[in-house]
Structure formats: structure tokens, C-alpha cells
N, C-alpha and C. Protein backbone atom coordinates (compact mmCIF):
# COMPACT_ATOMS: atom_id res chain seq x y z
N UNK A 1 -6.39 10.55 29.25
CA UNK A 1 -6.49 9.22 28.67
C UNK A 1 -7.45 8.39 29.51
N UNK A 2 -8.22 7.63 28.80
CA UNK A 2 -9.29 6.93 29.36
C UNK A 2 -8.87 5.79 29.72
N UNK A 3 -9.19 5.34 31.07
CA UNK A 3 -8.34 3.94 31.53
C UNK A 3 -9.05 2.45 30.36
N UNK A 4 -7.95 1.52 30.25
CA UNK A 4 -8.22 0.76 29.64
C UNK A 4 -9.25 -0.77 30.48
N UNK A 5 -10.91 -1.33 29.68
CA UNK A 5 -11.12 -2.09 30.39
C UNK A 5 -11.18 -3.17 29.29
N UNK A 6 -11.93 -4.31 30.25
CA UNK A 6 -11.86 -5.44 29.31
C UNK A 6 -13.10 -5.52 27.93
N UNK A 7 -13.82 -4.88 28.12
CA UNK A 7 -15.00 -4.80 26.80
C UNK A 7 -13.99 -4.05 25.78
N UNK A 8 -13.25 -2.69 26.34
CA UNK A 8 -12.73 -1.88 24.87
C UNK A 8 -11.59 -3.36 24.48
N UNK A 9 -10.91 -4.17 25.31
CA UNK A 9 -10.12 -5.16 24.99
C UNK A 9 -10.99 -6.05 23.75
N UNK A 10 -12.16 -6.18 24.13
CA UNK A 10 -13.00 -6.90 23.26
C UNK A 10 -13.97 -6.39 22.02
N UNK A 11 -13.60 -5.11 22.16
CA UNK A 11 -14.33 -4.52 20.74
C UNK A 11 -12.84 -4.69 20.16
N UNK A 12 -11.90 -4.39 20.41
CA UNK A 12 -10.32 -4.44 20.06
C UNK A 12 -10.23 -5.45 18.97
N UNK A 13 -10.62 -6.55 19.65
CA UNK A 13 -10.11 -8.08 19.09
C UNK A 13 -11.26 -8.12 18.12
N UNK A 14 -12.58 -7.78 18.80
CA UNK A 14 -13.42 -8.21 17.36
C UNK A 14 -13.17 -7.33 15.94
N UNK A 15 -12.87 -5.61 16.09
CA UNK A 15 -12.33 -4.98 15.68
C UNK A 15 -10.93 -5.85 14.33
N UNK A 16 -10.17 -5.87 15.14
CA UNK A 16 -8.90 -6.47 14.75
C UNK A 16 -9.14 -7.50 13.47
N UNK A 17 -10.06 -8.86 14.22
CA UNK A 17 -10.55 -9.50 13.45
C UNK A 17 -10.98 -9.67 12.54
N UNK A 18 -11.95 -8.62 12.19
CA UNK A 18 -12.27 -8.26 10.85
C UNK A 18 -12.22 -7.58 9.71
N UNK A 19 -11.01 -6.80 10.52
CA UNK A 19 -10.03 -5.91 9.54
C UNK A 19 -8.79 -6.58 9.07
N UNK A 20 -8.31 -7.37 10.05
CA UNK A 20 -6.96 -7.88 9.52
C UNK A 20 -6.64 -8.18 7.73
N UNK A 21 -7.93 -9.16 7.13
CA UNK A 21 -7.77 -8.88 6.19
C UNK A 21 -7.45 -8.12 5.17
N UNK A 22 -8.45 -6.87 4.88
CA UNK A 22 -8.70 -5.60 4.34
C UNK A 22 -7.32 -4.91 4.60
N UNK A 23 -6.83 -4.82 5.58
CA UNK A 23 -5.80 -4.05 5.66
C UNK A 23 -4.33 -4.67 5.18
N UNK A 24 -4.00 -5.80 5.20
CA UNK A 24 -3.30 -7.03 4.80
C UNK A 24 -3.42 -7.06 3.24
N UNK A 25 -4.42 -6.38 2.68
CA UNK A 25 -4.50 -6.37 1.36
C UNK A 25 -4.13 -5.20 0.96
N UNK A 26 -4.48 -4.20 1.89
CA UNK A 26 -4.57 -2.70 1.30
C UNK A 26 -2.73 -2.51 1.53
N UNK A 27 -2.18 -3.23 2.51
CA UNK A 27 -0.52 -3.28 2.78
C UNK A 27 -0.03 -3.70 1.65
N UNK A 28 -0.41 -4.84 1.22
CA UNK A 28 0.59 -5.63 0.29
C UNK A 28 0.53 -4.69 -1.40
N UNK A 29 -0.86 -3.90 -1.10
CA UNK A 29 -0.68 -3.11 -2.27
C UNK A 29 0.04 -1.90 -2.50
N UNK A 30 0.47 -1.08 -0.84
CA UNK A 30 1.14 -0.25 -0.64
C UNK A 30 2.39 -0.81 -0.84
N UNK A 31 3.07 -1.72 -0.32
CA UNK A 31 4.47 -2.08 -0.57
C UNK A 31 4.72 -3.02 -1.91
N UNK A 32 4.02 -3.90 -2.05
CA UNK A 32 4.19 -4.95 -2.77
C UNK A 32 4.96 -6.28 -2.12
N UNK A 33 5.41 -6.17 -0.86
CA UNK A 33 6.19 -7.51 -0.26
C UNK A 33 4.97 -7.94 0.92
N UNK A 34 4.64 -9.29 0.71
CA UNK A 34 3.53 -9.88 1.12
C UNK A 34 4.46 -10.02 2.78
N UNK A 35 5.18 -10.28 2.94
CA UNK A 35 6.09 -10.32 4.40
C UNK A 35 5.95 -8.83 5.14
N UNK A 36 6.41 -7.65 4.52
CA UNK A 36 6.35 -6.71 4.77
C UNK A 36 5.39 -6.14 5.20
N UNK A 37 4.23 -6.27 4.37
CA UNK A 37 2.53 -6.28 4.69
C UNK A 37 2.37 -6.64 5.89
N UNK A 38 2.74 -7.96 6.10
CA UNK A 38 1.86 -8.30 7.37
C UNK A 38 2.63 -7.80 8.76
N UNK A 39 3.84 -7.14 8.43
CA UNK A 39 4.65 -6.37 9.72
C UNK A 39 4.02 -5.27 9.57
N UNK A 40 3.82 -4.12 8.62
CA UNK A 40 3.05 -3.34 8.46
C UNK A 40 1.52 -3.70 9.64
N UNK A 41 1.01 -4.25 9.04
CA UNK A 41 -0.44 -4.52 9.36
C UNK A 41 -0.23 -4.89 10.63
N UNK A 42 0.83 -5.55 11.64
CA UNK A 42 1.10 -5.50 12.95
C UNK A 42 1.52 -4.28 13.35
N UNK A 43 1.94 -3.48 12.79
CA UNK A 43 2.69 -2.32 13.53
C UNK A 43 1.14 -1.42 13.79
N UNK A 44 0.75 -1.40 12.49
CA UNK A 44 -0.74 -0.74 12.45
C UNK A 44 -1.58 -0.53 13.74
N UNK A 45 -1.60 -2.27 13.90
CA UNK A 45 -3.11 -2.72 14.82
C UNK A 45 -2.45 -2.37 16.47
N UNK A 46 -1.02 -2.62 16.32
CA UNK A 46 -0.28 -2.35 18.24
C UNK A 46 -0.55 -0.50 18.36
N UNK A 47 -0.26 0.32 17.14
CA UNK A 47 -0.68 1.84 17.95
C UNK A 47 -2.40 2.00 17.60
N UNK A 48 -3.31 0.94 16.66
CA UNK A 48 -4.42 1.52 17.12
C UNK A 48 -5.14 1.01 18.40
N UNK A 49 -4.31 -0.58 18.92
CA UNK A 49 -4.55 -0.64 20.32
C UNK A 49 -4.13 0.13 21.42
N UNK A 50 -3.10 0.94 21.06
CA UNK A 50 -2.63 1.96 22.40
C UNK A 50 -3.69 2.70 22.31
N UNK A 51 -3.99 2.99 21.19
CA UNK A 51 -5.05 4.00 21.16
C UNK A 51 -6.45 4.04 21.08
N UNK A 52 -7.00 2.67 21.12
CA UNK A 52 -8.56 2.51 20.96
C UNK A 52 -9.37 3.13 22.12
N UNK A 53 -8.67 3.23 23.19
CA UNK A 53 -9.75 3.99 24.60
C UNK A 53 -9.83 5.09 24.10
N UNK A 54 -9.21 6.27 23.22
CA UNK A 54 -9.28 7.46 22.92
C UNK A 54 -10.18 7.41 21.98
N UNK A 55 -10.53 6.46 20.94
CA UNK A 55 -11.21 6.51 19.93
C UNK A 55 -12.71 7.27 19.98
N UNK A 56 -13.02 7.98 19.68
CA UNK A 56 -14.47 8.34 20.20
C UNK A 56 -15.70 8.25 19.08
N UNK A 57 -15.40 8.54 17.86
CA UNK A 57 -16.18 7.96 16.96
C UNK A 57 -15.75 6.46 16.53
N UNK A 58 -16.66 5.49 16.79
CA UNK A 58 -16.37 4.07 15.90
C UNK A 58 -17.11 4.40 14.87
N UNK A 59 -17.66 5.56 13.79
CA UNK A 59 -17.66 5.41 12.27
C UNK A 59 -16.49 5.62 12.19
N UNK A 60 -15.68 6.20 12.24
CA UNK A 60 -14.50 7.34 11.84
C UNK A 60 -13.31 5.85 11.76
N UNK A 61 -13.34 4.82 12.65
CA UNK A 61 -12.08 4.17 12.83
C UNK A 61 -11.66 3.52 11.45
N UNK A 62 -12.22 3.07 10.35
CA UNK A 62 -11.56 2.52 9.21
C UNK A 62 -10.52 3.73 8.61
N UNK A 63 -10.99 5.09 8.36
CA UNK A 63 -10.40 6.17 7.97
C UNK A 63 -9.44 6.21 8.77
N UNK A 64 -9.30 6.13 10.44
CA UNK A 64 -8.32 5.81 10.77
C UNK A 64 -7.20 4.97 10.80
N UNK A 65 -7.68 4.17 10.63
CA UNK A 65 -6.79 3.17 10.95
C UNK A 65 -6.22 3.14 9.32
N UNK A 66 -6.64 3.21 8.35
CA UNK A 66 -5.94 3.18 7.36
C UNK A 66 -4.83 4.55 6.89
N UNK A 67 -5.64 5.46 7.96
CA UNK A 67 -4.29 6.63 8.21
C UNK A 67 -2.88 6.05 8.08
N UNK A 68 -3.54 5.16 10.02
CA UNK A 68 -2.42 4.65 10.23
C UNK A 68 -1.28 3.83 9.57
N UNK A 69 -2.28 2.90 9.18
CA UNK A 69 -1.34 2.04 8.16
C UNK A 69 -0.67 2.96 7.18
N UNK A 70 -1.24 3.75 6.80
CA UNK A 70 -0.52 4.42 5.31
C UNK A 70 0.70 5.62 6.15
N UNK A 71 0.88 5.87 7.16
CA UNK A 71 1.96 6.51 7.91
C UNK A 71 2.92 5.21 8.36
N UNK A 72 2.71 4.44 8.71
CA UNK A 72 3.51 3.32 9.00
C UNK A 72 4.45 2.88 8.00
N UNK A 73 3.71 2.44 6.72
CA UNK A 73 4.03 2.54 5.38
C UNK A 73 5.52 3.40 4.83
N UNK A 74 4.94 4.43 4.86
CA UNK A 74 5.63 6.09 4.57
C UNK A 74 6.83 6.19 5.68
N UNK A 75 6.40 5.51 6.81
CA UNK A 75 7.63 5.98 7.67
C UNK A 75 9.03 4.78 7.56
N UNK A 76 8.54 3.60 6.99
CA UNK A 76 9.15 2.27 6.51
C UNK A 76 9.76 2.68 5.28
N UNK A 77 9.04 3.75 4.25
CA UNK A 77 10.20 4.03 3.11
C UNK A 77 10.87 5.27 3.42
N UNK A 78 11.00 5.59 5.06
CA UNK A 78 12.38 6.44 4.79
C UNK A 78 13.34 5.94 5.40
N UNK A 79 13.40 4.42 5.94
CA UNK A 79 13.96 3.75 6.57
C UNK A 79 15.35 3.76 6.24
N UNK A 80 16.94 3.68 6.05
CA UNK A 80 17.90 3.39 5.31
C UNK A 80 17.82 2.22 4.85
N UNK A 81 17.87 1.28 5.70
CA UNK A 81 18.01 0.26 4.99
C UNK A 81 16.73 -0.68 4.23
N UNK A 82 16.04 -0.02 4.47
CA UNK A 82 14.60 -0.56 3.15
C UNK A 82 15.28 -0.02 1.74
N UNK A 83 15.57 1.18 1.68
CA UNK A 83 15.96 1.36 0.23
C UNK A 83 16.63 0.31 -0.19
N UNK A 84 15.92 0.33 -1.78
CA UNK A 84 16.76 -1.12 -2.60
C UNK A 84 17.89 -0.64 -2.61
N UNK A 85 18.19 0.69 -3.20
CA UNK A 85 20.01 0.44 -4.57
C UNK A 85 20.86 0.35 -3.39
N UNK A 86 21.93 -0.24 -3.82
CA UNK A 86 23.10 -0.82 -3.26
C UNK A 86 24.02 0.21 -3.80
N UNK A 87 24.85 1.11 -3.76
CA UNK A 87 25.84 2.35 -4.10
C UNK A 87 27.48 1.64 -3.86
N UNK A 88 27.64 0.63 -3.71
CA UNK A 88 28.68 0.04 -3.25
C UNK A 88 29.68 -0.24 -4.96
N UNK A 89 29.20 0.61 -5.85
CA UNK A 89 30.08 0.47 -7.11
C UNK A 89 29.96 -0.69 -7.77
N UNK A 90 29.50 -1.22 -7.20
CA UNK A 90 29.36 -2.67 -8.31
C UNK A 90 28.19 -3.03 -9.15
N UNK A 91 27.82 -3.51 -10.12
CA UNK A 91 26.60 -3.90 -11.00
C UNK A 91 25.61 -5.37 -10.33
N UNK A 92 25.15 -5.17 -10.18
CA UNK A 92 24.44 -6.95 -9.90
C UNK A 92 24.54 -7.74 -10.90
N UNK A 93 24.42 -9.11 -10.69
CA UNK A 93 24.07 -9.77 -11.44
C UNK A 93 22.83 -9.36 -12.55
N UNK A 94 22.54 -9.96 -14.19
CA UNK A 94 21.34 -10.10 -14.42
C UNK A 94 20.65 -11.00 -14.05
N UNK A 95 19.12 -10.33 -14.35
CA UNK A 95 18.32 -11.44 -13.98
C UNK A 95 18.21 -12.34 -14.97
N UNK A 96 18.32 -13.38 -14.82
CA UNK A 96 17.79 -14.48 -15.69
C UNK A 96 16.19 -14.56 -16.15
N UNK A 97 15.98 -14.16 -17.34
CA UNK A 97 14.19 -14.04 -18.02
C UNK A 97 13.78 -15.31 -18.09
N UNK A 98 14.74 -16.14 -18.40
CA UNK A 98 14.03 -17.62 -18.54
C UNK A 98 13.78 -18.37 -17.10
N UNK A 99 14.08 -17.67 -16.26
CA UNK A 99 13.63 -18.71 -14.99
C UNK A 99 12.14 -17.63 -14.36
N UNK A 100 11.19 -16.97 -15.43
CA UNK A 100 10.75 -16.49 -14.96
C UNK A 100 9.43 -17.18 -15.04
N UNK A 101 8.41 -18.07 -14.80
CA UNK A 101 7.68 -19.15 -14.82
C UNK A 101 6.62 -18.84 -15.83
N UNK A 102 6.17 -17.09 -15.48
CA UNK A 102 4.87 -16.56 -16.18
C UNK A 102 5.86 -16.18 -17.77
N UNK A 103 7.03 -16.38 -17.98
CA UNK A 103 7.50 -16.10 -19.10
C UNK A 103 7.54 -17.35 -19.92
N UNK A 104 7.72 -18.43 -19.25
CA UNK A 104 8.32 -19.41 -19.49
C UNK A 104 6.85 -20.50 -19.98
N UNK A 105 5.53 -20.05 -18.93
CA UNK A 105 4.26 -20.50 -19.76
C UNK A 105 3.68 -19.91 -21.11
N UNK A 106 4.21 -18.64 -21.17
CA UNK A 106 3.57 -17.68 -22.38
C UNK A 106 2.75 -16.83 -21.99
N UNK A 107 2.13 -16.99 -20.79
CA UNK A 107 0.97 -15.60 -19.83
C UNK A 107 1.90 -15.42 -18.99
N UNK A 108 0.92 -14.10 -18.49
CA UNK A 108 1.41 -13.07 -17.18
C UNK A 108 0.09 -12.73 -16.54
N UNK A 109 0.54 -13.65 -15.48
CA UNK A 109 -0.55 -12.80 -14.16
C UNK A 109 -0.51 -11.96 -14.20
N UNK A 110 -1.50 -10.86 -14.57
CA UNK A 110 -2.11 -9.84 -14.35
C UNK A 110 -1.63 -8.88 -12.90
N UNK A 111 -2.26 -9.48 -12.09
CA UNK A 111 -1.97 -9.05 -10.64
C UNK A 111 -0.39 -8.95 -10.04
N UNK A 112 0.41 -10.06 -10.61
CA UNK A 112 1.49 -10.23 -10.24
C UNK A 112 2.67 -9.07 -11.28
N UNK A 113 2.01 -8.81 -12.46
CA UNK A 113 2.17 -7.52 -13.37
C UNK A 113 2.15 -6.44 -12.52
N UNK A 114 0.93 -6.47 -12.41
CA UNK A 114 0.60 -4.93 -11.57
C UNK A 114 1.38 -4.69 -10.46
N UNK A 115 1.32 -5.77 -9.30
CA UNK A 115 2.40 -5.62 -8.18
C UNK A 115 3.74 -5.26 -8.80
N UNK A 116 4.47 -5.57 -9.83
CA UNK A 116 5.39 -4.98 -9.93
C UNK A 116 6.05 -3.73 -10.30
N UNK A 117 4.79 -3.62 -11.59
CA UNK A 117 4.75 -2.53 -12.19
C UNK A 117 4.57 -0.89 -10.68
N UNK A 118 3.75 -1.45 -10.42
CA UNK A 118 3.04 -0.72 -8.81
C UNK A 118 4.45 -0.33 -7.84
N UNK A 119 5.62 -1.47 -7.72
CA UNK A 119 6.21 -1.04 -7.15
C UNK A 119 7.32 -0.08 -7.96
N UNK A 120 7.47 -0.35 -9.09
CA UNK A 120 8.35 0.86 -9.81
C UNK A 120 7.63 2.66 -9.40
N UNK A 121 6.24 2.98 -8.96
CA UNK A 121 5.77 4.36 -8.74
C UNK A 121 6.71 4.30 -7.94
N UNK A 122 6.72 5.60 -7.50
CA UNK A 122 7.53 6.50 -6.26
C UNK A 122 6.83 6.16 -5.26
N UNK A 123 6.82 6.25 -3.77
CA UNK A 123 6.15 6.40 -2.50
C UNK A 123 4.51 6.24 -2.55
N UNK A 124 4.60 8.23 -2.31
CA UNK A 124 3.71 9.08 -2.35
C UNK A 124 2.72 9.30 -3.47
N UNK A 125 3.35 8.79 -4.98
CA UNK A 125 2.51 8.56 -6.04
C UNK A 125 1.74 7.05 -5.72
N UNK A 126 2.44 6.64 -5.12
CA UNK A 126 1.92 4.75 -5.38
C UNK A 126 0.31 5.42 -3.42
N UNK A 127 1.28 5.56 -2.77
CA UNK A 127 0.08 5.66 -2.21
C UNK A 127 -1.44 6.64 -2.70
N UNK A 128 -1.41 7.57 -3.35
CA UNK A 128 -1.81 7.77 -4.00
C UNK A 128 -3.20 7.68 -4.67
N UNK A 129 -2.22 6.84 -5.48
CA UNK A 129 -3.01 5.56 -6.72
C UNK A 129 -3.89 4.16 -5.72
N UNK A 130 -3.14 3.85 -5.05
CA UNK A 130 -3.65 2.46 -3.88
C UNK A 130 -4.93 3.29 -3.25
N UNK A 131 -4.83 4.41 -2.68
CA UNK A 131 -5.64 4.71 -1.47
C UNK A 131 -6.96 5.55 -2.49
N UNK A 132 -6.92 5.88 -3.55
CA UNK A 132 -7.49 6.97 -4.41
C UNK A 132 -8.50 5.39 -5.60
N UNK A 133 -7.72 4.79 -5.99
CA UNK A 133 -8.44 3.80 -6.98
C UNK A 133 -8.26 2.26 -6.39
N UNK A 134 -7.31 1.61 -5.61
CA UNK A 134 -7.87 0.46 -5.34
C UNK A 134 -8.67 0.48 -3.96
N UNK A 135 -8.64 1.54 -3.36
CA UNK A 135 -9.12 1.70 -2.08
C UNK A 135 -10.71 2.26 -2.02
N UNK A 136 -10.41 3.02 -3.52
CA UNK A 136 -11.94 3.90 -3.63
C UNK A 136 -12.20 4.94 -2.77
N UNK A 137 -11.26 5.83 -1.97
CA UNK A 137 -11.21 6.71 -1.15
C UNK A 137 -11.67 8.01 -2.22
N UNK A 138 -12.05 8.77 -1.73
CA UNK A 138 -12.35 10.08 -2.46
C UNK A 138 -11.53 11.02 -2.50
N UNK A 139 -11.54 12.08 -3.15
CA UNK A 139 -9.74 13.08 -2.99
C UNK A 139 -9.88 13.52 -1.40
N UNK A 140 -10.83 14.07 -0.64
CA UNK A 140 -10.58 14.65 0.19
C UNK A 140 -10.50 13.09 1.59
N UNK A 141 -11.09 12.26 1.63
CA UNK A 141 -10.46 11.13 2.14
C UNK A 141 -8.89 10.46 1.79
N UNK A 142 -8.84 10.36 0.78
CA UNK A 142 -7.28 10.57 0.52
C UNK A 142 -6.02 11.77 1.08
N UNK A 143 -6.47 12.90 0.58
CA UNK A 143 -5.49 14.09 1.26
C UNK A 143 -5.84 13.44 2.58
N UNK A 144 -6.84 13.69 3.64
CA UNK A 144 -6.78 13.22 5.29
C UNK A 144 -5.52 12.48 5.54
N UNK A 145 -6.23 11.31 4.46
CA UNK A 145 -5.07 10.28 5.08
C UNK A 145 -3.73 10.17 4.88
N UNK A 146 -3.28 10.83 3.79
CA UNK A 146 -2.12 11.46 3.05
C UNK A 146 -1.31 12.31 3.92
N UNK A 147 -2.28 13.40 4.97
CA UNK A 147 -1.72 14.40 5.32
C UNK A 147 -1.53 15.61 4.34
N UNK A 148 -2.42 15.66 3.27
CA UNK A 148 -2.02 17.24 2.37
C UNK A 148 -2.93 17.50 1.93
N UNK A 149 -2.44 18.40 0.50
CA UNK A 149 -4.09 19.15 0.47
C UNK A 149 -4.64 18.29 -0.93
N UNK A 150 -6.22 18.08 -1.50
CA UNK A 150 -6.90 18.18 -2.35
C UNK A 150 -5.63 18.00 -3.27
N UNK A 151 -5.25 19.11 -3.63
CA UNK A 151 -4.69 19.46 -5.03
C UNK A 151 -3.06 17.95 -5.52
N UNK A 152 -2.91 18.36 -4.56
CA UNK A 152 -2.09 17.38 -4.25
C UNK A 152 -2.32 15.66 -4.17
N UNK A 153 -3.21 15.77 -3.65
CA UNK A 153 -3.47 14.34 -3.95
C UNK A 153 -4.16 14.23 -5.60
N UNK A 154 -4.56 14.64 -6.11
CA UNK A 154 -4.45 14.99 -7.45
C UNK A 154 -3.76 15.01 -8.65
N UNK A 155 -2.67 15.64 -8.54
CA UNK A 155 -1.44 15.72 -9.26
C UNK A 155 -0.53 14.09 -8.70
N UNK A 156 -0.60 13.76 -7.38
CA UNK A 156 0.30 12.77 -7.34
C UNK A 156 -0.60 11.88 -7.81
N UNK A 157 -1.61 11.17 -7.65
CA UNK A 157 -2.56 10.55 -8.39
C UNK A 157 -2.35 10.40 -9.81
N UNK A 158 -1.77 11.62 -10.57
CA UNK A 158 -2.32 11.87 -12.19
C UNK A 158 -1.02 11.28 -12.38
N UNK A 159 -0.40 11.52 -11.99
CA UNK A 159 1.63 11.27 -11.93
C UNK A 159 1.71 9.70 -11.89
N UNK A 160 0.98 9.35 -10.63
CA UNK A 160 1.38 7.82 -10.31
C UNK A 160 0.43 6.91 -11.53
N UNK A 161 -0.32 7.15 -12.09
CA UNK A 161 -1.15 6.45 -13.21
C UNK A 161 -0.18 7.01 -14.21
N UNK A 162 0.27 7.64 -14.64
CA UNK A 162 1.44 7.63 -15.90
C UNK A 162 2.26 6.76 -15.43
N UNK A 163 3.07 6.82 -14.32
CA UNK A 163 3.98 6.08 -14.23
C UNK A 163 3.84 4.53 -13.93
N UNK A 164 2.87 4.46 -13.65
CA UNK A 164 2.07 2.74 -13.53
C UNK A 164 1.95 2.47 -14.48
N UNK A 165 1.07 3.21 -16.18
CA UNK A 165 1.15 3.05 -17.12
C UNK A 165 2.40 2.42 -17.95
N UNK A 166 3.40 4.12 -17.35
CA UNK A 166 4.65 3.44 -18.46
C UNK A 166 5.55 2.40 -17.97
N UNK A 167 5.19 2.02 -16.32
CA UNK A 167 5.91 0.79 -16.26
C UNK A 167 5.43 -0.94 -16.73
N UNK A 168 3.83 -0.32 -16.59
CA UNK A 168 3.13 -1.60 -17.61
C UNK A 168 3.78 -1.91 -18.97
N UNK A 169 4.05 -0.68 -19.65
CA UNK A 169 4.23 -0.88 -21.05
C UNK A 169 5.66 -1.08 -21.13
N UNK A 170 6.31 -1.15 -19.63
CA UNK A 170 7.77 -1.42 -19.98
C UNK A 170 7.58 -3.17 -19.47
N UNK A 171 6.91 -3.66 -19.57
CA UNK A 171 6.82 -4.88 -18.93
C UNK A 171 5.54 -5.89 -20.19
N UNK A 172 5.77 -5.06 -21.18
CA UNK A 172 4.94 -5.53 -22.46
C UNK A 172 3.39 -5.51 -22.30
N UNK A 173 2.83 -4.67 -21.18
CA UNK A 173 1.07 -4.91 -21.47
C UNK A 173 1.11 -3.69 -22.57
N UNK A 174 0.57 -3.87 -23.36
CA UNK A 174 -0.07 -3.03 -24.34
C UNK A 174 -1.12 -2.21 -23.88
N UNK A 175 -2.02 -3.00 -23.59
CA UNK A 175 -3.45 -2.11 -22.88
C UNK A 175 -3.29 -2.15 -21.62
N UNK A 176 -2.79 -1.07 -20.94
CA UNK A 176 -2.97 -0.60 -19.74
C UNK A 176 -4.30 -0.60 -18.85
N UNK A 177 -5.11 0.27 -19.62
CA UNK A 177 -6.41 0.29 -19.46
C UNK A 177 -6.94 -1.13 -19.26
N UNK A 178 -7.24 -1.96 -19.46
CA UNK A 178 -7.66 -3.68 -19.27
C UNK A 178 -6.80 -3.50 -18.41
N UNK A 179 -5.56 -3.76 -17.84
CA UNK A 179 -4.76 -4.20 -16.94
C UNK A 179 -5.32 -3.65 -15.68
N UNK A 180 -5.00 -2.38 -15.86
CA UNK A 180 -5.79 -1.95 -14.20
C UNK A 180 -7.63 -1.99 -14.27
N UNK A 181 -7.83 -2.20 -14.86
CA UNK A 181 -9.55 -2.11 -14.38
C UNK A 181 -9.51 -3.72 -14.13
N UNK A 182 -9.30 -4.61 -14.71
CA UNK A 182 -9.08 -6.11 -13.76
C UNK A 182 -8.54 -6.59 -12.67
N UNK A 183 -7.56 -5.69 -12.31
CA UNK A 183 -7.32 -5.16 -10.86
C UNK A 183 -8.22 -5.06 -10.14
């Protein structure tokens, strides 16, 4: 391990700086909880600072670091207590439709659609779909960052766009297609 000085401290921060965003976005699309995101996106940036003296290519670090984030992610949904359902035998309350604001004007944010719809995929399909089409990663930049092979990121890809689909259409968009390309 390469001792730590004050310049790698300062490619760090400028580093940091101009990713925070990008990655803060690319979080909130992996989870969908804008709170969550930005613990994400801290957990991210503290192991790629343990680790920036090791770094040896600075092309390579976005691919990294969005590794990272997307393992951080993945390791947050096997958490126990992140899982939503509650098994405790009882039903929840319903939700109330009329206190829902975008129902209650007659539109639906788009984006705020998609975030939800987005969070009904599974995991591994939703990362997927995020890192493959809103990220623009390529299959074999995807598997890297995934951890698997080609084929696989493929099939979960093809999987997580059905199921983004049919949760759009369970949420009344008709045209899917318009929905995510305005995304």
C-alpha cells in the first residue's frame, strides 16, 4: 500500500467534487429513496478514499467507483432490515389515492412514475436496467460492474424492462415506450 500524501488528498476532494453529483443521481436511481442515495453515495466515496493511493489508472476510476457504488447498493438490499414486507400477520392500512397530489391535479410526473414503477423491479434486474440504459454502460461494462457474465447482464436487463413495463402499465401509463425514453 502506497503511503497516503497531501496532493492524492487533493485529487481526492477535487475528484469527489465533481462526481458527487453523477453518482447522487445514479444512487437515487438505484434505490429510489433520495435519503438513502446520499448514504449510499457517502459510503461509496469513504472506501474509494481508503483506496485512492492504490488507484493506478485515473481513466479507469468512474468504472470504478460506480462498481463501488453499485456493490454498496446490493450489499444494502441484503440488509434485514431494509426489506419492506412486514410478516408480522397483519394487513396495513390502505393507501389513500386521493391524498395523492399528481392524482388529485389530473397529471403524473413522469419521473416520479418511473421512480416508482423502477422500484417495483427486483435488485439485480433494476440494477441492470439503471447501469445498462440510464447509465449508458455497455453489456460488458455492465457485467464488470455487476460482477457476472455478458449473458447475464442481458437476460436481467430484458427481464427488468418487462417488469418496468408492466409496472408502468400497472400505474396507468399506456405508452411505456414515451415514458422511459423521457427519462
Amino acid at each position: 500500500m502506497s503511503p497516503r500524501n497531501s496532493s492524492d488528498d487533493d485529487e481526492f476532494r477535487r475528484f469527489a467534487t465533481a462526481a458527487i453529483a453523477p453518482l447522487g443521481r445514479l444512487a437515487h436511481a438505484l434505490c429510489g429513496d433520495r435519503h438513502l442515495a446520499e448514504d449510499l453515495v457517502q459510503t461509496c466515496l469513504i472506501k474509494v478514499h481508503l483506496a485512492w493511493p492504490r488507484i493506478r489508472h485515473p481513466e479507469s476510476v468512474d468504472a470504478y467507483v460506480r462498481k463501488v457504488l453499485l456493490r454498496c447498493w446490493l450489499n444494502e438490499q441484503r440488509r434485514p432490515w431494509r426489506r419492506s414486507e412486514n410478516r408480522n400477520g397483519e394487513l396495513p392500512d390502505a393507501a389513500d389515492e386521493s391524498a395523492d397530489p399528481g392524482r388529485r391535479m389530473g397529471s403524473h410526473d413522469t419521473r416520479e412514475l418511473l421512480r416508482l414503477a423502477l422500484a417495483e423491479v427486483p435488485p439485480r434486474q433494476r440494477a441492470a436496467v439503471v447501469l445498462r440504459y440510464w447509465s449508458q454502460l455497455s453489456v460488458t461494462e455492465t457485467a464488470a460492474a455487476m460482477r457476472c457474465s455478458e449473458g447475464t447482464v442481458k437476460s436481467q436487463a430484458a427481464r427488468g424492462v418487462e417488469a418496468l413495463r408492466a409496472a408502468l402499465q400497472r400505474r396507468g401509463v399506456d405508452d411505456s415506450h414515451a415514458a422511459l425514453r423521457s427519462y
